[in-house]
N, C-alpha and C. Protein backbone atom coordinates (compact mmCIF):
# COMPACT_ATOMS: atom_id res chain seq x y z
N UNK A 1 132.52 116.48 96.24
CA UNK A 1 132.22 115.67 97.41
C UNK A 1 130.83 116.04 97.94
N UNK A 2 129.71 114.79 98.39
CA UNK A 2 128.89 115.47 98.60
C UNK A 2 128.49 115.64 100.13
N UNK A 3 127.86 116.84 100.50
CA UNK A 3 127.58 117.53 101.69
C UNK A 3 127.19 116.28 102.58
N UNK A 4 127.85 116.21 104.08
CA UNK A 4 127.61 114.99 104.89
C UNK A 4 126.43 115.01 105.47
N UNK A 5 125.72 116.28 105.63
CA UNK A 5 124.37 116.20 105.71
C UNK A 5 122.90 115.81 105.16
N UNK A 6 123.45 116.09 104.38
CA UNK A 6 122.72 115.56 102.89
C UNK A 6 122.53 113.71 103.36
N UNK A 7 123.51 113.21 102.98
CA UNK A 7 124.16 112.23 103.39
C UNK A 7 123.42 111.23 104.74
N UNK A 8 123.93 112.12 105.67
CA UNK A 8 123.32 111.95 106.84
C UNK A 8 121.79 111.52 107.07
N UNK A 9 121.02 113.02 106.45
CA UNK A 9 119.05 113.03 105.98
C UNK A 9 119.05 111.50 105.26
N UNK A 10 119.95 111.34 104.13
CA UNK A 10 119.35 110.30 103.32
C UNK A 10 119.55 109.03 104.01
N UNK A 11 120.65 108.35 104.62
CA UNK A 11 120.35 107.63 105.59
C UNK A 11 119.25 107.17 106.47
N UNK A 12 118.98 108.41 107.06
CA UNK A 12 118.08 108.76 108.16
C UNK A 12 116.71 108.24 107.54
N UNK A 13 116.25 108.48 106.39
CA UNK A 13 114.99 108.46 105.94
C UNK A 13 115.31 107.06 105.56
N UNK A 14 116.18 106.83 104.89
CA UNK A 14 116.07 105.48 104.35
C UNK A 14 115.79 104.42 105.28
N UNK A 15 116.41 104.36 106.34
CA UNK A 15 116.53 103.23 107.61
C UNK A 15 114.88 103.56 108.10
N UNK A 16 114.44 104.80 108.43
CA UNK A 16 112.73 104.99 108.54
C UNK A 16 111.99 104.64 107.59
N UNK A 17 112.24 104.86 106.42
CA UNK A 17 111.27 104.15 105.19
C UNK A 17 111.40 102.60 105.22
N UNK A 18 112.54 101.86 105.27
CA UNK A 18 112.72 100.40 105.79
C UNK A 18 111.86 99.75 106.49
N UNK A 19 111.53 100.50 107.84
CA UNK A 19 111.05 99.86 109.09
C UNK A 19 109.78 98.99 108.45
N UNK A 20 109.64 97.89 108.71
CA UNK A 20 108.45 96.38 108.64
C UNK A 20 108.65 96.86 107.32
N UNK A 21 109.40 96.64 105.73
CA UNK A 21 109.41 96.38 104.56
C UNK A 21 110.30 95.33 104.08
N UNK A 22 111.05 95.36 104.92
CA UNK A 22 112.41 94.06 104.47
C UNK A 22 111.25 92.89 104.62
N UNK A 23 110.96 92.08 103.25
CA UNK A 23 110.96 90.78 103.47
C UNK A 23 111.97 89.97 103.12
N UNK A 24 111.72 88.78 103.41
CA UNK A 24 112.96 87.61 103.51
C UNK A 24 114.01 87.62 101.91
N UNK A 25 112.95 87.24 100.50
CA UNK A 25 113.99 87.88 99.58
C UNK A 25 114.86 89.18 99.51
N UNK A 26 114.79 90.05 100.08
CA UNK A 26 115.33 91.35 99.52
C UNK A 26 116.83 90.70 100.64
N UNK A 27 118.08 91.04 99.46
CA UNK A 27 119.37 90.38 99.71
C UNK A 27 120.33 92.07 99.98
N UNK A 28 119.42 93.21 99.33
CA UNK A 28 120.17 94.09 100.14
C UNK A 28 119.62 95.77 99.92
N UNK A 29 119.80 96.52 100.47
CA UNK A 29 119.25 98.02 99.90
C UNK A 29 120.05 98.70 99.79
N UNK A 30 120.62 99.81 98.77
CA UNK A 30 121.57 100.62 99.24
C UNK A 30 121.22 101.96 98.57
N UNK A 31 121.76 102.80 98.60
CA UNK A 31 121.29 104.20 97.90
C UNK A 31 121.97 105.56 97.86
N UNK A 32 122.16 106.16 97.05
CA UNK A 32 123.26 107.10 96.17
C UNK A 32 122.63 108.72 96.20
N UNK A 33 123.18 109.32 95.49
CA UNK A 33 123.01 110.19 94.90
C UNK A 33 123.78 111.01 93.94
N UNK A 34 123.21 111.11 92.85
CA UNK A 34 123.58 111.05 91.54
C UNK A 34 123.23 112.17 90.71
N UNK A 35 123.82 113.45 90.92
CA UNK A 35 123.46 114.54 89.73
C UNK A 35 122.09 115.62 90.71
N UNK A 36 122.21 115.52 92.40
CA UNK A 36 121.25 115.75 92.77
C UNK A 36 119.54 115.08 92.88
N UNK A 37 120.16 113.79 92.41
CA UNK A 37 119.61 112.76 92.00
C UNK A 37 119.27 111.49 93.49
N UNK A 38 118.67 111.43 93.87
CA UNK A 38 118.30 110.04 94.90
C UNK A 38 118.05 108.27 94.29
N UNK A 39 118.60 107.75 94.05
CA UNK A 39 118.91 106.53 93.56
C UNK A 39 118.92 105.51 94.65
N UNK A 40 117.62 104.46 94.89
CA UNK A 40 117.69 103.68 95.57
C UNK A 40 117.40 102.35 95.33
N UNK A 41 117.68 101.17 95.31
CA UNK A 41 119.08 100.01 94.62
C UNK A 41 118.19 98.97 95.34
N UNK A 42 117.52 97.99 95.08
CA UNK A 42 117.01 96.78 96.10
C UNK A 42 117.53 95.80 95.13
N UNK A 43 118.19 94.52 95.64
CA UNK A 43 118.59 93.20 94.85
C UNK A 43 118.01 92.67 96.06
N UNK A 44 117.01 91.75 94.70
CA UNK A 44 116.40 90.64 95.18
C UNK A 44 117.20 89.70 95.11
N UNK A 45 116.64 87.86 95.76
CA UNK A 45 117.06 86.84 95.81
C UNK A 45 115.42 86.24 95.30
N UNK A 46 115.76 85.52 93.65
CA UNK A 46 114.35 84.89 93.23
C UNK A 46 113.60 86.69 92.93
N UNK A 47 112.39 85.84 92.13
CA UNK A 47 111.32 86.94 91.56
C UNK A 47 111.12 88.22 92.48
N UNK A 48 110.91 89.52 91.79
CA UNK A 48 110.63 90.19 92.79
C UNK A 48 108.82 89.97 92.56
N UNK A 49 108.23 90.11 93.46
CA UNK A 49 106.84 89.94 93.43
C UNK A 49 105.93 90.95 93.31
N UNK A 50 104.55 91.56 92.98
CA UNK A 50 104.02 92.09 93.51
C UNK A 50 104.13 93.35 94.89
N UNK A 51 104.03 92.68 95.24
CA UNK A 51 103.86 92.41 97.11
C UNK A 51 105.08 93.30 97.06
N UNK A 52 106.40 92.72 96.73
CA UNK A 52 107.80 93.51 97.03
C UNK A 52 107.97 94.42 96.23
N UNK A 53 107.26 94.56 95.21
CA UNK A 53 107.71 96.03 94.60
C UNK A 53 107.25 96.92 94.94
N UNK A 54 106.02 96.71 95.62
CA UNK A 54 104.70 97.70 95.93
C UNK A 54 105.15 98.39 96.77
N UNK A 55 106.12 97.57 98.53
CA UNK A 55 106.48 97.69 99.29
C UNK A 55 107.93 98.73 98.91
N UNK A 56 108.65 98.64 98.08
CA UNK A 56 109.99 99.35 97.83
C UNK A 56 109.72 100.46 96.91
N UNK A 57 108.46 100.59 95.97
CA UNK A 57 107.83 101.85 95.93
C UNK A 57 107.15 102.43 97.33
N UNK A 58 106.46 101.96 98.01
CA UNK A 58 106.51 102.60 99.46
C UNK A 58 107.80 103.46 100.33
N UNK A 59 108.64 102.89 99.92
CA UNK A 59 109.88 103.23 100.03
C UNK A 59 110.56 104.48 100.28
N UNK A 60 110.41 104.39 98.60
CA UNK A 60 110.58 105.71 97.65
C UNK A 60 110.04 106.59 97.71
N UNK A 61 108.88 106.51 97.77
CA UNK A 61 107.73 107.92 98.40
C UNK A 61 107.67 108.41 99.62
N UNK A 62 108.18 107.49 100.44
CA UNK A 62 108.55 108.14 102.02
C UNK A 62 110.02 109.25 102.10
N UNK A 63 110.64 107.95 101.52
CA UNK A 63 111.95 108.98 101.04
C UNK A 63 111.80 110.36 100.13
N UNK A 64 111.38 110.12 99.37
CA UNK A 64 110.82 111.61 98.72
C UNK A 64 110.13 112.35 99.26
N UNK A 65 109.01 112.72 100.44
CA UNK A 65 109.08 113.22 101.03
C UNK A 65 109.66 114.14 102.14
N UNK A 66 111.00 113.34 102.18
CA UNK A 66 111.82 114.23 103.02
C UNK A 66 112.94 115.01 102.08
N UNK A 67 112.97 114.78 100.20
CA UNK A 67 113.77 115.77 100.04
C UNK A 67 112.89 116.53 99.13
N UNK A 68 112.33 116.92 98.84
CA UNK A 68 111.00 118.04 98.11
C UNK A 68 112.11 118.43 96.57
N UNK A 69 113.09 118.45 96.57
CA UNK A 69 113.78 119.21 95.58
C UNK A 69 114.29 117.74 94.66
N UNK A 70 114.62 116.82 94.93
CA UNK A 70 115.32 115.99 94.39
C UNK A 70 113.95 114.64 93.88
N UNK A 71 114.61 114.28 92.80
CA UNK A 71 113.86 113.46 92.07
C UNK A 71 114.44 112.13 92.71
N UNK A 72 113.69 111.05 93.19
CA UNK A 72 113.97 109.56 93.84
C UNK A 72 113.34 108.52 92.24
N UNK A 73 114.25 107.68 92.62
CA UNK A 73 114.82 106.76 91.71
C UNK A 73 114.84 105.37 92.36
N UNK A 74 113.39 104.23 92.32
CA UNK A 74 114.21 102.97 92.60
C UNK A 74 114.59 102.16 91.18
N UNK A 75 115.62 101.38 91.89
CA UNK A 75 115.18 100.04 90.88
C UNK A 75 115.43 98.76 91.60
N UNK A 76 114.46 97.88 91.24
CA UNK A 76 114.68 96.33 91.77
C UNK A 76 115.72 95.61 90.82
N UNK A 77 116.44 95.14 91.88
CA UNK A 77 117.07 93.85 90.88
C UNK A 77 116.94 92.42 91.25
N UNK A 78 116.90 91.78 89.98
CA UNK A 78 117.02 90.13 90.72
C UNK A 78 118.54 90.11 90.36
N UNK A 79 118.93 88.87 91.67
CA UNK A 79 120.67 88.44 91.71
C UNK A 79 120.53 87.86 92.83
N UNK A 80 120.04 86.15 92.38
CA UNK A 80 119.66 85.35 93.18
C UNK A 80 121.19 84.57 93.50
N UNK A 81 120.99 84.04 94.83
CA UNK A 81 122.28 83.42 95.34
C UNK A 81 122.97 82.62 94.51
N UNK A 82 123.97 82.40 94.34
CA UNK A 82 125.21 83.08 95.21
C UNK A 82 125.90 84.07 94.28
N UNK A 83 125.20 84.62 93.50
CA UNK A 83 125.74 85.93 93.08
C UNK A 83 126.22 87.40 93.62
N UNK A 84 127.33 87.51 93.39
CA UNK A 84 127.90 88.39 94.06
C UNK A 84 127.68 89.57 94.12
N UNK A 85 127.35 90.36 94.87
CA UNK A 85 126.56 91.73 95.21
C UNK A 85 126.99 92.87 95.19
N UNK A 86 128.37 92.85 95.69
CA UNK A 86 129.41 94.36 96.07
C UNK A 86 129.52 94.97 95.52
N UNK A 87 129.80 94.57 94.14
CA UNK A 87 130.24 95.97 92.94
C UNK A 87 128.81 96.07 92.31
N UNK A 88 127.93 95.99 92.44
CA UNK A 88 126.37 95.92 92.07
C UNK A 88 125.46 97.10 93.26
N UNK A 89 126.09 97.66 94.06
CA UNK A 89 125.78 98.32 95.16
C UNK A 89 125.80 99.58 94.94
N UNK A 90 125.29 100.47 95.14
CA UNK A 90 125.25 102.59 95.44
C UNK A 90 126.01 102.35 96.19
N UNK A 91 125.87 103.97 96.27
CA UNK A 91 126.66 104.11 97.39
C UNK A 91 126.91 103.95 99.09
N UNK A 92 126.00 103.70 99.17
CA UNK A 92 125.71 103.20 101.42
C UNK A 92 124.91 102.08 101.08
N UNK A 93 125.15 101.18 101.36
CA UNK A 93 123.79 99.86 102.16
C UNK A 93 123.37 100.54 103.29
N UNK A 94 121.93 100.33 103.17
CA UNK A 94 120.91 100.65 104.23
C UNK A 94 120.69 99.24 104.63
N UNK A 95 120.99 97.88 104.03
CA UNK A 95 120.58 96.67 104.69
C UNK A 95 121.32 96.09 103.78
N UNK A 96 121.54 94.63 104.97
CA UNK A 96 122.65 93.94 104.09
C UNK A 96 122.73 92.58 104.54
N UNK A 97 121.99 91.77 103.70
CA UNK A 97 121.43 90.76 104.55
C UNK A 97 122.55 89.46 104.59
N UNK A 98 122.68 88.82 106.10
CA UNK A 98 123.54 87.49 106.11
C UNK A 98 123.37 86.63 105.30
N UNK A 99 124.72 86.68 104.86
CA UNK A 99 124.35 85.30 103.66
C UNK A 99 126.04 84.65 103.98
């Protein structure tokens, strides 16, 4: 089981690394940890662009900054509407957009 603090930090950073990055495609964020591992999960809606990957590597490097020991992991996905999202998810959504 892993430590709720841990847990807690990764949250914490994630929802701060977020702040002004959500644009309108991104359908959700969520993020794990895996083997001591940081794993963080964006499904797009339509192409991911430029622009949005650049931004969710921004992400990742904020987040990695706050754990110095652990290796961060994104990946983008496309899974444009109305494809179903849930079992496609880590472990916490950090965002989870109305649809």
């Amino acid at each position: 089981m892993m430590d709720s603090t841990l847990r807690i930090r990764l949250l914490l950073a994630m929802q701060t690394a977020l702040l002004g990055r959500i644009i309108p495609n991104i359908r959700a964020v969520s993020c794990g940890v895996v083997g001591g591992d940081i794993k963080i999960k964006v499904i797009f809606d339509g192409a991911v662009s430029d622009l949005g990957r650049e931004m969710i590597d921004e992400v990742g490097s904020e987040v990695a900054s706050h754990f110095e020991d652990a290796n961060v992991d994104v990946e983008c996905v496309r899974m444009d509407v109305p494809q179903k999202i849930r079992d496609k998810a880590l472990d916490w959504y950090v965002y989870l957009r109305k649809e």
